[in-house]
C-alpha atoms as a PDB file:
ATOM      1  CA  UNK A   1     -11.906  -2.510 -30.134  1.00  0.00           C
ATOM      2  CA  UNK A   2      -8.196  -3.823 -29.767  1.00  0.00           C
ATOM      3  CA  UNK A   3      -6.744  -4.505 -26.229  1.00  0.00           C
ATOM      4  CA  UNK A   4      -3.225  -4.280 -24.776  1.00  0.00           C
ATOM      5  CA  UNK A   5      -2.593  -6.694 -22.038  1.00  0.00           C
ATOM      6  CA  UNK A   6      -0.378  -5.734 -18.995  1.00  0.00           C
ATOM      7  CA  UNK A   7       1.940  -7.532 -17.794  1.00  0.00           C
ATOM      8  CA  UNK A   8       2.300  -9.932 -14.190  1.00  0.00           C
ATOM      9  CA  UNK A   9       5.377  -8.904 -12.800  1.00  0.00           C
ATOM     10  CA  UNK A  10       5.806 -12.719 -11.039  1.00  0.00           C
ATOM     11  CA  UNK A  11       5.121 -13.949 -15.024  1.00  0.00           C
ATOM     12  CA  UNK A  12       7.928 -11.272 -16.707  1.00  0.00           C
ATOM     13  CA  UNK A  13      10.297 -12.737 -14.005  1.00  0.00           C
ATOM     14  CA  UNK A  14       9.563 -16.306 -14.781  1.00  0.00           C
ATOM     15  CA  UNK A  15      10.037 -15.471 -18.679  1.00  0.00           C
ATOM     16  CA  UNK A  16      13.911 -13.332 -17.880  1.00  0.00           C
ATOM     17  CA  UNK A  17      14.742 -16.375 -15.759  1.00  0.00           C
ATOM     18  CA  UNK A  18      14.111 -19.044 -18.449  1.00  0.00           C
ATOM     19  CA  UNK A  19      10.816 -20.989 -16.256  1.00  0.00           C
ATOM     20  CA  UNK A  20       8.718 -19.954 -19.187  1.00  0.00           C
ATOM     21  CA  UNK A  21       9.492 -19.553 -22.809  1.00  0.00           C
ATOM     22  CA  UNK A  22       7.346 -17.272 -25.211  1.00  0.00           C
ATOM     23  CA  UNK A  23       9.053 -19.471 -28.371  1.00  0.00           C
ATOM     24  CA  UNK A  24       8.607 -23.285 -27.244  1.00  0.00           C
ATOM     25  CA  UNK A  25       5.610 -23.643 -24.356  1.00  0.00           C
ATOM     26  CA  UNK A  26       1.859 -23.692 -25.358  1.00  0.00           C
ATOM     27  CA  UNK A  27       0.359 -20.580 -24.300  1.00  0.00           C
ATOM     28  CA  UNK A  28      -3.242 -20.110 -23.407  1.00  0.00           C
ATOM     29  CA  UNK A  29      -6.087 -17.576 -23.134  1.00  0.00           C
ATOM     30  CA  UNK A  30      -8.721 -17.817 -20.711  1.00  0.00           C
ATOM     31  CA  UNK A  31     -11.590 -15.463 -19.372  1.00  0.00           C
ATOM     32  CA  UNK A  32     -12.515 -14.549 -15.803  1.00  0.00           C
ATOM     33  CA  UNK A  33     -15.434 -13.110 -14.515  1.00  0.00           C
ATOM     34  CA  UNK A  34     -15.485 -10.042 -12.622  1.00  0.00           C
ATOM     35  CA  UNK A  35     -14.965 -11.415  -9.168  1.00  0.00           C
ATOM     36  CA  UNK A  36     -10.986 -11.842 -10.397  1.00  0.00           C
ATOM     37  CA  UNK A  37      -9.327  -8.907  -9.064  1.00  0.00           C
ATOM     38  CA  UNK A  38      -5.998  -9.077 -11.097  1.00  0.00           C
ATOM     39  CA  UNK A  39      -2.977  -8.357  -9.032  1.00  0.00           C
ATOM     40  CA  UNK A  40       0.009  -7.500 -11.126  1.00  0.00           C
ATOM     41  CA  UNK A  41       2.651  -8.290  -8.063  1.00  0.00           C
ATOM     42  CA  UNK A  42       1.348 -11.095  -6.163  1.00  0.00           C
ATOM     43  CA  UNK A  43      -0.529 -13.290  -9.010  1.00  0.00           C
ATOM     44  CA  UNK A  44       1.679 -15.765 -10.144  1.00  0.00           C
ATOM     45  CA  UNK A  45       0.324 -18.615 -11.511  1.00  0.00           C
ATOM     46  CA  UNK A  46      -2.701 -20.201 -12.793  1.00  0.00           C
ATOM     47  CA  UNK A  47      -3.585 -22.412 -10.500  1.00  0.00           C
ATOM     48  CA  UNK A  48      -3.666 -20.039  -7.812  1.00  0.00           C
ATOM     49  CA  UNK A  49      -6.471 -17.526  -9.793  1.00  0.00           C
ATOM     50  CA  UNK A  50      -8.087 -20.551 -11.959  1.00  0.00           C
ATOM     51  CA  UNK A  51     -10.898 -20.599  -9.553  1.00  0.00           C
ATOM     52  CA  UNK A  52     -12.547 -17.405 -10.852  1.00  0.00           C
ATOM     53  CA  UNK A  53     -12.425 -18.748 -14.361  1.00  0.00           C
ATOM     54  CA  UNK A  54     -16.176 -18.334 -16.978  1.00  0.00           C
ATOM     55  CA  UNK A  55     -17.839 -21.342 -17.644  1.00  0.00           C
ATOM     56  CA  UNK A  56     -20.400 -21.559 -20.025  1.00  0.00           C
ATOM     57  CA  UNK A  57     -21.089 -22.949 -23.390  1.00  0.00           C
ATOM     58  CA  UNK A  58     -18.367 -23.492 -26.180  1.00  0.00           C
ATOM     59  CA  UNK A  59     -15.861 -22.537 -23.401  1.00  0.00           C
ATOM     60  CA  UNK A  60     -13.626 -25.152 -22.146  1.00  0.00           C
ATOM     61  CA  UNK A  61     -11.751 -25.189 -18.706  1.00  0.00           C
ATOM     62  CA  UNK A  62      -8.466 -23.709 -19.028  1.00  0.00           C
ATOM     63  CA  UNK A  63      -9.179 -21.585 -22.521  1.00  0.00           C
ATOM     64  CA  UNK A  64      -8.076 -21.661 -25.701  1.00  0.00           C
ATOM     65  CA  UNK A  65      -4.501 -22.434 -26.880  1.00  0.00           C
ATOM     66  CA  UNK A  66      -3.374 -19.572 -28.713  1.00  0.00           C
ATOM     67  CA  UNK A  67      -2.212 -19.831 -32.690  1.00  0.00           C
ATOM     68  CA  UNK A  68       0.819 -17.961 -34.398  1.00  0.00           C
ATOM     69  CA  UNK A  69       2.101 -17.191 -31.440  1.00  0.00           C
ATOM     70  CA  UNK A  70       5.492 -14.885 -31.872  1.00  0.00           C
ATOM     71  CA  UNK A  71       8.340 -13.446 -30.171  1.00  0.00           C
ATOM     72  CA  UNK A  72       9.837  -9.894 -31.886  1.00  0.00           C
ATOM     73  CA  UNK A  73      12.183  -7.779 -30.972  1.00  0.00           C
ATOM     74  CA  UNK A  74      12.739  -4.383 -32.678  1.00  0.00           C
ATOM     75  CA  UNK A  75      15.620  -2.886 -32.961  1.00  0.00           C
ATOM     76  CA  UNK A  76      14.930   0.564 -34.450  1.00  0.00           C
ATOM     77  CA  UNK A  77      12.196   1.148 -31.513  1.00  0.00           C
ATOM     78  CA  UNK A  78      14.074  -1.243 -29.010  1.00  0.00           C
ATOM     79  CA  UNK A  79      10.840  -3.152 -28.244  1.00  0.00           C
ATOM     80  CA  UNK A  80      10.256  -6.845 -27.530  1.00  0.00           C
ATOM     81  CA  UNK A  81       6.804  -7.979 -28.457  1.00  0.00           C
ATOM     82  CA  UNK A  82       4.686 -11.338 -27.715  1.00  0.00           C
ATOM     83  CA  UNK A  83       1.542 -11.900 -30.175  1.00  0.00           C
ATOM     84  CA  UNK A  84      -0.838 -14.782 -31.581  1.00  0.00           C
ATOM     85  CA  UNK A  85      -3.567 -14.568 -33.569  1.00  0.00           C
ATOM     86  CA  UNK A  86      -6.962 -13.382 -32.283  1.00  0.00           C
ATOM     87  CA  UNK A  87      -8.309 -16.341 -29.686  1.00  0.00           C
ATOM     88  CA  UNK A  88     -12.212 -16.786 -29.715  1.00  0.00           C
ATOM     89  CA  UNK A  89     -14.959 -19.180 -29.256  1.00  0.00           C
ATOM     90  CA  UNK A  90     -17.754 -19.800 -31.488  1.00  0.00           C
ATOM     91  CA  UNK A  91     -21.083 -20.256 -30.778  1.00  0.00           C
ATOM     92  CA  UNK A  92     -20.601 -19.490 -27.121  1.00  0.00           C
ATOM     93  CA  UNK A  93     -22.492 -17.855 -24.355  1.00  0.00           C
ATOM     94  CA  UNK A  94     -19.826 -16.256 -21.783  1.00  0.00           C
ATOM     95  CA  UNK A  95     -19.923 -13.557 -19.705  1.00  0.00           C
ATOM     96  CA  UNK A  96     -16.236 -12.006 -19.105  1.00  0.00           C
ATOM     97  CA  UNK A  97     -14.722  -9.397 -17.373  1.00  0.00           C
ATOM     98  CA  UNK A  98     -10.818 -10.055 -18.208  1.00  0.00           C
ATOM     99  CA  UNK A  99      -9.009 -12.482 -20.296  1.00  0.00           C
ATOM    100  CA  UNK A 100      -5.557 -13.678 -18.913  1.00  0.00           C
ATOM    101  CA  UNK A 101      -2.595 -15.153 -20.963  1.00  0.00           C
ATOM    102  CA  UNK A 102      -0.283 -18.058 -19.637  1.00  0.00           C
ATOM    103  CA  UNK A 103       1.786 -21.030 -19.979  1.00  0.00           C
ATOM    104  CA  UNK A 104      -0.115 -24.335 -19.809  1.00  0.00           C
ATOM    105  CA  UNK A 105       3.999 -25.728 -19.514  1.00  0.00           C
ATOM    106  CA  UNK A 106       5.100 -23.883 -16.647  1.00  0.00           C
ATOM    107  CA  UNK A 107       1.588 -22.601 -15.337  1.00  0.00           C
ATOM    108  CA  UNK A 108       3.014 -19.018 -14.858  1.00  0.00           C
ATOM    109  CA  UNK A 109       0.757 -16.057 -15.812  1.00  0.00           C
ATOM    110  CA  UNK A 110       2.237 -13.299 -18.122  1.00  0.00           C
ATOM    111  CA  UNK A 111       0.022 -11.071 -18.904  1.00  0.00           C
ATOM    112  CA  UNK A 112      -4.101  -9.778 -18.776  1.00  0.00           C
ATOM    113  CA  UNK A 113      -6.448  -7.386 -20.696  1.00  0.00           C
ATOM    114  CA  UNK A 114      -9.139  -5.673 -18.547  1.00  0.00           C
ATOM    115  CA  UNK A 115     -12.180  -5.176 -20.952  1.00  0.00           C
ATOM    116  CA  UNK A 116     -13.322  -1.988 -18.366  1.00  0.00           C
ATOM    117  CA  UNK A 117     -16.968  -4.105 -18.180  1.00  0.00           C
ATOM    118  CA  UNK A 118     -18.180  -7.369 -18.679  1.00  0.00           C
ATOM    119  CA  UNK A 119     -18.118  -8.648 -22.103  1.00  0.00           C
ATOM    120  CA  UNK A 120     -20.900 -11.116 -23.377  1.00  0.00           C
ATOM    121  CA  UNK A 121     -21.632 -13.843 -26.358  1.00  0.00           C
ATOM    122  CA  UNK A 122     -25.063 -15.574 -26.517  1.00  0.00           C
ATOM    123  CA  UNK A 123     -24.719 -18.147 -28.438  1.00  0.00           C
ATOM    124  CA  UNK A 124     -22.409 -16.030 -30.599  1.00  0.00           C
ATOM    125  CA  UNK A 125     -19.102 -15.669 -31.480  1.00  0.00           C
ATOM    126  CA  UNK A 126     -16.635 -14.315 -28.181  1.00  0.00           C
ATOM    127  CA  UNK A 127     -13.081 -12.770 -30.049  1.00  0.00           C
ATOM    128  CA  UNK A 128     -10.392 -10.572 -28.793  1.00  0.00           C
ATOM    129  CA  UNK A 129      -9.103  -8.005 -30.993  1.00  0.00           C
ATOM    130  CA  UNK A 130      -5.780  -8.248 -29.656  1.00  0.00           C
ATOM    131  CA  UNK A 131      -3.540  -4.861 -30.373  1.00  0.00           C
ATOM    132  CA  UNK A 132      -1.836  -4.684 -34.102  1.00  0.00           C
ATOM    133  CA  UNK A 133       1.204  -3.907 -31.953  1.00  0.00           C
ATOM    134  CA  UNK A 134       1.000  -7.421 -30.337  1.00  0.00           C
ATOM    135  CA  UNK A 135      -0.561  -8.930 -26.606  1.00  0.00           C
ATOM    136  CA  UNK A 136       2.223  -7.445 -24.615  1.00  0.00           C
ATOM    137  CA  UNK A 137       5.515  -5.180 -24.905  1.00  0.00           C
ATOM    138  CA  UNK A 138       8.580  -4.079 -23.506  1.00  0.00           C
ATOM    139  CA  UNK A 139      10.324  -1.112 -24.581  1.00  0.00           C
ATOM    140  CA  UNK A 140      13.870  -1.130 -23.801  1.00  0.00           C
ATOM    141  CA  UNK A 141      15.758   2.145 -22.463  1.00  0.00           C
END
């Protein structure tokens, strides 16, 4: 199954106003557990949700730095896009309920996927099929 991520509004402000930059800071994926309620107006930053982070084996503290990562705008659909490739962790065994997406520069959030239940790998792989259409967009009016 693929997931779309919504956005933080706190994190979409910090990217218009230049505190974080899709193209140049190293952007991360981590996974929370189901006590994370995510609040798309008042979470800001990862250090203020990082307590509610998974632990567990082949996961490291703070997630995984995501690969590829790109920055698209479309003209003939007026969208702006954010993507990376797929993040996982092999031979793992988490338990996750969300996975958010931020900058380990700044330490602003920008965006989340709610898998709808908790997700599990024993001793397995743990991937997100991010969406073909990328983690997050914009479409521009």
């Amino acid at each position: 199954m693929a997931y779309t991520a919504k956005w933080y509004g706190l994190g979409l402000k910090a990217l218009l106003n230049g505190t974080t930059d899709i193209d140049t800071d190293t952007l991360k994926c981590a996974l929370m557990d189901n006590t994370y309620t995510p609040n798309q107006d008042t979470d800001e930053t990862w250090a203020g949700i990082s307590g509610d982070e998974v632990s567990g084996t082949g996961y490291s503290a703070g997630g995984a730095t995501l690969a590829s990562v790109t920055l698209t705008y479309t003209g003939a659909t007026n969208t702006l896009s954010y993507d990376a490739t797929d993040p996982s962790w092999s031979d793992s065994t988490i338990t996750a309920r969300y996975a958010v997406f931020y900058s380990s520069t700044s330490g602003y959030l920008i965006s989340y996927i709610d898998f709808g239940e908790d997700k599990t790998s024993t001793a397995g792989l743990f991937k997100i099929e991010l969406d073909s259409a990328g983690i997050g967009k914009i479409t521009l009016s």
